[in-house]
C-alpha atoms as a PDB file:
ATOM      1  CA  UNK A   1      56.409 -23.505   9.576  1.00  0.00           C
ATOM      2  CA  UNK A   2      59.116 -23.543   6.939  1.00  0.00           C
ATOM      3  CA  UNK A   3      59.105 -23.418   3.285  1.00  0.00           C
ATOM      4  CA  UNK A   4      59.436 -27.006   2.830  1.00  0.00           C
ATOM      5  CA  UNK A   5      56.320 -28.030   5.261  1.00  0.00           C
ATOM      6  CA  UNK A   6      54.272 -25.316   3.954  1.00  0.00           C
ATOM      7  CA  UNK A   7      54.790 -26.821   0.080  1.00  0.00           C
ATOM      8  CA  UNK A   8      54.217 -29.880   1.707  1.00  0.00           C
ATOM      9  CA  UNK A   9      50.863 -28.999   3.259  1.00  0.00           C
ATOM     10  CA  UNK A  10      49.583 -26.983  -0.054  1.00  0.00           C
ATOM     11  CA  UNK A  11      50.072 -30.117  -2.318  1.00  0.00           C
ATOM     12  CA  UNK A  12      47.950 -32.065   0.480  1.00  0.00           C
ATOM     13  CA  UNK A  13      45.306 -30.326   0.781  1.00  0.00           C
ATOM     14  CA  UNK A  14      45.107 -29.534  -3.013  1.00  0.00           C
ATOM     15  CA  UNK A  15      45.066 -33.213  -4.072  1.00  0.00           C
ATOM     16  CA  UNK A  16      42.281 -33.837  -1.585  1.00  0.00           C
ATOM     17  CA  UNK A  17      40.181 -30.921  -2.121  1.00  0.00           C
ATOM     18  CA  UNK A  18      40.177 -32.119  -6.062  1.00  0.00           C
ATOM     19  CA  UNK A  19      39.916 -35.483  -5.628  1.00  0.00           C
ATOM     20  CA  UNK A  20      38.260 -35.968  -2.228  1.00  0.00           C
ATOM     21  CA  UNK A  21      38.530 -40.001  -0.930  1.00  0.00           C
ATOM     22  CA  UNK A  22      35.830 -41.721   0.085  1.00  0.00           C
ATOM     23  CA  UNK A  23      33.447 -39.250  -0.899  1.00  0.00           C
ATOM     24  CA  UNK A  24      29.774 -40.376  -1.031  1.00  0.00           C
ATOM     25  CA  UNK A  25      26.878 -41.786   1.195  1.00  0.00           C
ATOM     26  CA  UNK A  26      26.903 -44.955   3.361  1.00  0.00           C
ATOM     27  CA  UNK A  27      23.583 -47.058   2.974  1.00  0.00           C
ATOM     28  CA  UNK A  28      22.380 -49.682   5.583  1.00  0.00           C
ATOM     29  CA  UNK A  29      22.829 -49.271   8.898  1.00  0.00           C
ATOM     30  CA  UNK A  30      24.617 -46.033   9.074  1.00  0.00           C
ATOM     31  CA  UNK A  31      25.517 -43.131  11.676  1.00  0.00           C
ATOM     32  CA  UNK A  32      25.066 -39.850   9.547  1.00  0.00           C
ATOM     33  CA  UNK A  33      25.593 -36.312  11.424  1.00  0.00           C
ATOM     34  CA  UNK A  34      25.389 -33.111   8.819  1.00  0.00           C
ATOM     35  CA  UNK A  35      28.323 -30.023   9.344  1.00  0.00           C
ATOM     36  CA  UNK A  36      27.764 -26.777   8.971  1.00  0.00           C
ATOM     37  CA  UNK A  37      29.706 -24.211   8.885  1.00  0.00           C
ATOM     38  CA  UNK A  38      27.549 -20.636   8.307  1.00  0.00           C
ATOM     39  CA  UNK A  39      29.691 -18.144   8.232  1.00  0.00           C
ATOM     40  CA  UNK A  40      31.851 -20.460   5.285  1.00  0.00           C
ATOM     41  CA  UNK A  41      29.118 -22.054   3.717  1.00  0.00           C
ATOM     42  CA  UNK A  42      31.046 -25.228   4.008  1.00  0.00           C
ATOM     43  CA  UNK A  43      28.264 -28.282   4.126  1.00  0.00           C
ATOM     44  CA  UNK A  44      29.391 -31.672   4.921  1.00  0.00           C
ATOM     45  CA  UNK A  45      27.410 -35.260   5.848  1.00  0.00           C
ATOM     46  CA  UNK A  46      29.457 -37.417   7.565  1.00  0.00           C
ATOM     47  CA  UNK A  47      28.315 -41.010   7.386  1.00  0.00           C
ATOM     48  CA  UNK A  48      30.036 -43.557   9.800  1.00  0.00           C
ATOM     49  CA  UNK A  49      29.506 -47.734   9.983  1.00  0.00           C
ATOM     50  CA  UNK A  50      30.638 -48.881  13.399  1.00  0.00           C
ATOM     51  CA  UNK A  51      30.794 -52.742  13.659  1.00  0.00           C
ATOM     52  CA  UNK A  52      32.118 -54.283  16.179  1.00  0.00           C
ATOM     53  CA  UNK A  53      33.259 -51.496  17.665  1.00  0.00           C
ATOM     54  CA  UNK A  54      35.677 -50.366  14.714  1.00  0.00           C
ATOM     55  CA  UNK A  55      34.807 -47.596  11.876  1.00  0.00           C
ATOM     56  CA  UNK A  56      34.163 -50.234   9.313  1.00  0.00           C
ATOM     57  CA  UNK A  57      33.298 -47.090   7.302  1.00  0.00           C
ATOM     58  CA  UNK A  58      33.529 -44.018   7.156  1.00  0.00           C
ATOM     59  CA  UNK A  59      32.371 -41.702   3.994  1.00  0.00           C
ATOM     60  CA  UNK A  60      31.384 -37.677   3.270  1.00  0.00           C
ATOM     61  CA  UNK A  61      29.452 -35.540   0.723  1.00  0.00           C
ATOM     62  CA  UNK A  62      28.408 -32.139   0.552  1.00  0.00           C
ATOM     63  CA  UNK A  63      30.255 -28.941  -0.635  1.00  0.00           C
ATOM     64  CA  UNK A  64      32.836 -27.070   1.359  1.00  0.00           C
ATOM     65  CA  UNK A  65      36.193 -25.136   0.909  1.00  0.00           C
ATOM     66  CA  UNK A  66      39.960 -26.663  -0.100  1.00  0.00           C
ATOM     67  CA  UNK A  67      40.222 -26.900   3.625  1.00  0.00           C
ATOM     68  CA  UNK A  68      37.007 -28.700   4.628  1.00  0.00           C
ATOM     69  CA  UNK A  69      37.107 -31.061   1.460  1.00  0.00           C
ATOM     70  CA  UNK A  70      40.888 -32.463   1.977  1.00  0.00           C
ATOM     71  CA  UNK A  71      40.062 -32.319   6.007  1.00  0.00           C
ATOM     72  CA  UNK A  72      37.498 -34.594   5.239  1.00  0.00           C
ATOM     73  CA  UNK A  73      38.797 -36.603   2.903  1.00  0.00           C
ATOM     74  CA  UNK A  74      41.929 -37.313   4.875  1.00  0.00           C
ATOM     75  CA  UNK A  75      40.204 -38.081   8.100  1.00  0.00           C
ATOM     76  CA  UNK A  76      38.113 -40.697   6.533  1.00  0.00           C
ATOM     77  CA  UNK A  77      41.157 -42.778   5.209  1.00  0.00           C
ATOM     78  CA  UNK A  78      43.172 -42.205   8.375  1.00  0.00           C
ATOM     79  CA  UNK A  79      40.379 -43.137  11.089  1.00  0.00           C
ATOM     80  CA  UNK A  80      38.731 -46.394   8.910  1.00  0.00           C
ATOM     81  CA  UNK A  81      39.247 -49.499  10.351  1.00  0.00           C
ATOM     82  CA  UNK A  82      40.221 -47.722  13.862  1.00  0.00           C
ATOM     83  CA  UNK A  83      38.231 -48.371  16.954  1.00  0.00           C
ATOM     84  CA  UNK A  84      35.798 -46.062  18.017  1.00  0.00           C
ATOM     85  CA  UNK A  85      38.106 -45.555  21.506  1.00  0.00           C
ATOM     86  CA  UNK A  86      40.793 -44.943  18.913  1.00  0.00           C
ATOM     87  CA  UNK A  87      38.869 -42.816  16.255  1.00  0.00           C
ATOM     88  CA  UNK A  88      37.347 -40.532  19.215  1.00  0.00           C
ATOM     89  CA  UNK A  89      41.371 -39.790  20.564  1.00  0.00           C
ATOM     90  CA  UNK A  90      42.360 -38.823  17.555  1.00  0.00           C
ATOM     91  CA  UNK A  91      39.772 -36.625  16.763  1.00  0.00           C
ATOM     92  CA  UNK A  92      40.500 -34.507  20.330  1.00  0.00           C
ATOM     93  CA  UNK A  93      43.918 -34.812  19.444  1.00  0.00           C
ATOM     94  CA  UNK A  94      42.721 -32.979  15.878  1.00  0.00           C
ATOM     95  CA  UNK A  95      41.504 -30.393  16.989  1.00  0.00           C
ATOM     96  CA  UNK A  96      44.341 -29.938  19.527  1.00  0.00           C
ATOM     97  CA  UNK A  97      46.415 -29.676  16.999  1.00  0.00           C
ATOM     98  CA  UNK A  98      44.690 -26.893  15.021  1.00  0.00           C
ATOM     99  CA  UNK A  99      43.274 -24.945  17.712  1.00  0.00           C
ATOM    100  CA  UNK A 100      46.307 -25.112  20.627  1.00  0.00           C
ATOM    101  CA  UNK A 101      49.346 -26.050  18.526  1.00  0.00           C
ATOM    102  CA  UNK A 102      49.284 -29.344  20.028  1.00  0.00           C
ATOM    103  CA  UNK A 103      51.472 -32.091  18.383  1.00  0.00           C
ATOM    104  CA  UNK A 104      50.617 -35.611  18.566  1.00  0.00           C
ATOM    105  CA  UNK A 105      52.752 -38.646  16.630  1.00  0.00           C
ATOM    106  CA  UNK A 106      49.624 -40.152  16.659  1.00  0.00           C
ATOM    107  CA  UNK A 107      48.411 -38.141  13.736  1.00  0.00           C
ATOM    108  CA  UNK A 108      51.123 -38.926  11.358  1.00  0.00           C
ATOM    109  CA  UNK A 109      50.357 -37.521   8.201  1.00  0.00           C
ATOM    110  CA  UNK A 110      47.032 -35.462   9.326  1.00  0.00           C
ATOM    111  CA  UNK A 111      49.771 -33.320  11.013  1.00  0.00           C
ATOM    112  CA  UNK A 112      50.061 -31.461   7.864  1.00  0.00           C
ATOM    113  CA  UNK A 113      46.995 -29.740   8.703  1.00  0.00           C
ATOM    114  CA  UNK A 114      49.300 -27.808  11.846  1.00  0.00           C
ATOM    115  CA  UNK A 115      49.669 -25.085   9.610  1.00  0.00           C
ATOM    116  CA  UNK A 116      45.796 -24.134  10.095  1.00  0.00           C
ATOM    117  CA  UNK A 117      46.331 -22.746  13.352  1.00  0.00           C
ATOM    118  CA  UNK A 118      48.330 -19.159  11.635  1.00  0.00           C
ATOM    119  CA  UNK A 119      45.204 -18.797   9.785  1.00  0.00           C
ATOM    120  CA  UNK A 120      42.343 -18.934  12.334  1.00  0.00           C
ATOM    121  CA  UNK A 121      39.330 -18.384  10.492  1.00  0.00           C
ATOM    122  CA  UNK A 122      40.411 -21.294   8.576  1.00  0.00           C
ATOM    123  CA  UNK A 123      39.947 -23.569  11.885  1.00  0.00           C
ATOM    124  CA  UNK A 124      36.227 -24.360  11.711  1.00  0.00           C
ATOM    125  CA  UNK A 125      36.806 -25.453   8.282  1.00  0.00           C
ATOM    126  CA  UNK A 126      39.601 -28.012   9.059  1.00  0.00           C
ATOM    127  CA  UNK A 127      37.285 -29.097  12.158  1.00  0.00           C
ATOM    128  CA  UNK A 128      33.913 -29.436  10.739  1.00  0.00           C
ATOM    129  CA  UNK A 129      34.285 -33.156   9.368  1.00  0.00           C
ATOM    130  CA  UNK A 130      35.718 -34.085  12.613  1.00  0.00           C
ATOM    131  CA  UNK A 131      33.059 -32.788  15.018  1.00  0.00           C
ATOM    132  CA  UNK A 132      30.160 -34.382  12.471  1.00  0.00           C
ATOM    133  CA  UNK A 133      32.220 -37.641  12.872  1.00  0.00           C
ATOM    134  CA  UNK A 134      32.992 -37.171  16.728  1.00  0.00           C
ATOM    135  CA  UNK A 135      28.486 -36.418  16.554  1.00  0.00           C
ATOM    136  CA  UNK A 136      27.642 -39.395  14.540  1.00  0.00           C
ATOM    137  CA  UNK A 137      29.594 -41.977  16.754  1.00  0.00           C
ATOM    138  CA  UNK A 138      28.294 -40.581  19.726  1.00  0.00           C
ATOM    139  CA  UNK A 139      24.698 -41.154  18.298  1.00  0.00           C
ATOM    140  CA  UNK A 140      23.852 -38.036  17.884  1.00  0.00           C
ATOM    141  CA  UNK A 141      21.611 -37.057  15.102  1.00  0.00           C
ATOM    142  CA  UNK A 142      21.789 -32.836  15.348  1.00  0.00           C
ATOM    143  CA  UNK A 143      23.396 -31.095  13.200  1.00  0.00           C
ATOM    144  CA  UNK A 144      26.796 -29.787  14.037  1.00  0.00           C
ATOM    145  CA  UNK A 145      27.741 -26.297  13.425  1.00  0.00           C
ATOM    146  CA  UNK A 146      30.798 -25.147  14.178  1.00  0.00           C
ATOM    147  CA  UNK A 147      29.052 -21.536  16.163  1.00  0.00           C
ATOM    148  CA  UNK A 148      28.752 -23.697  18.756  1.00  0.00           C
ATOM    149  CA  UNK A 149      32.559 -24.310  18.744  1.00  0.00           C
ATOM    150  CA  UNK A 150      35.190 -22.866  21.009  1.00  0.00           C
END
């Protein structure tokens, strides 16, 4: 990663991690799946509204690292609105990217979270929001903890 990408990716993740988007609960008729991330202590409820088939919303809360906050905050204004077909690719092709090195175009600005893969304890942090998200459209009601990750 060069110099340029790496400033790049700092200033990202710093302007989410202080002022997170779309943070808060979802009321009525909401999917909610809670993150956890133990060895971290990263904790983060991801509430989804699918209507229609399309994340009509998508919000967090909890309490979680500069990497889990911005992750979070970034995947709920880049996957709102998208169908759930749509929503559920790019959430494999996520964690592709930060676990395998995997590029995707469909990502677009999310890619600047590549740069998570040299630091690999940092991976379940970047991840968590998406696996609660990837939970609570799938019904799921468990809490996801990213031990049971590969």
């Amino acid at each position: 990663m060069d110099d340029l990408v790496r400033e790049l990716y700092q200033e990202v993740i710093l302007d989410h991690y202080r002022h997170p988007r779309n943070y808060g609960r979802v009321e009525n008729d909401v999917r909610s799946v809670l993150g956890d991330n133990p060895l971290c202590g990263d904790r983060i409820e991801v509430f989804a509204k699918v209507e229609d088939g399309r994340l009509a919303e998508i919000r967090f809360e909890g309490s979680g690292c500069a990497i889990s906050t911005a992750s979070a905050s970034l995947m709920t204004e880049h996957l709102k609105g998208k169908s759930v077909e749509e929503a559920l690719a790019m959430i494999q092709a996520f964690h592709d990217m930060v676990t395998e090195g995997v590029k995707s175009e469909r990502l677009g600005p999310l890619q600047v979270f590549e740069g998570v893969r040299d630091y690999p304890s940092r991976i379940k942090c970047a991840v968590l929001a998406w696996h609660a998200l990837k939970a609570a459209i799938l019904e799921q009601s468990e809490t996801v903890t990213t031990e049971a990750d590969e």
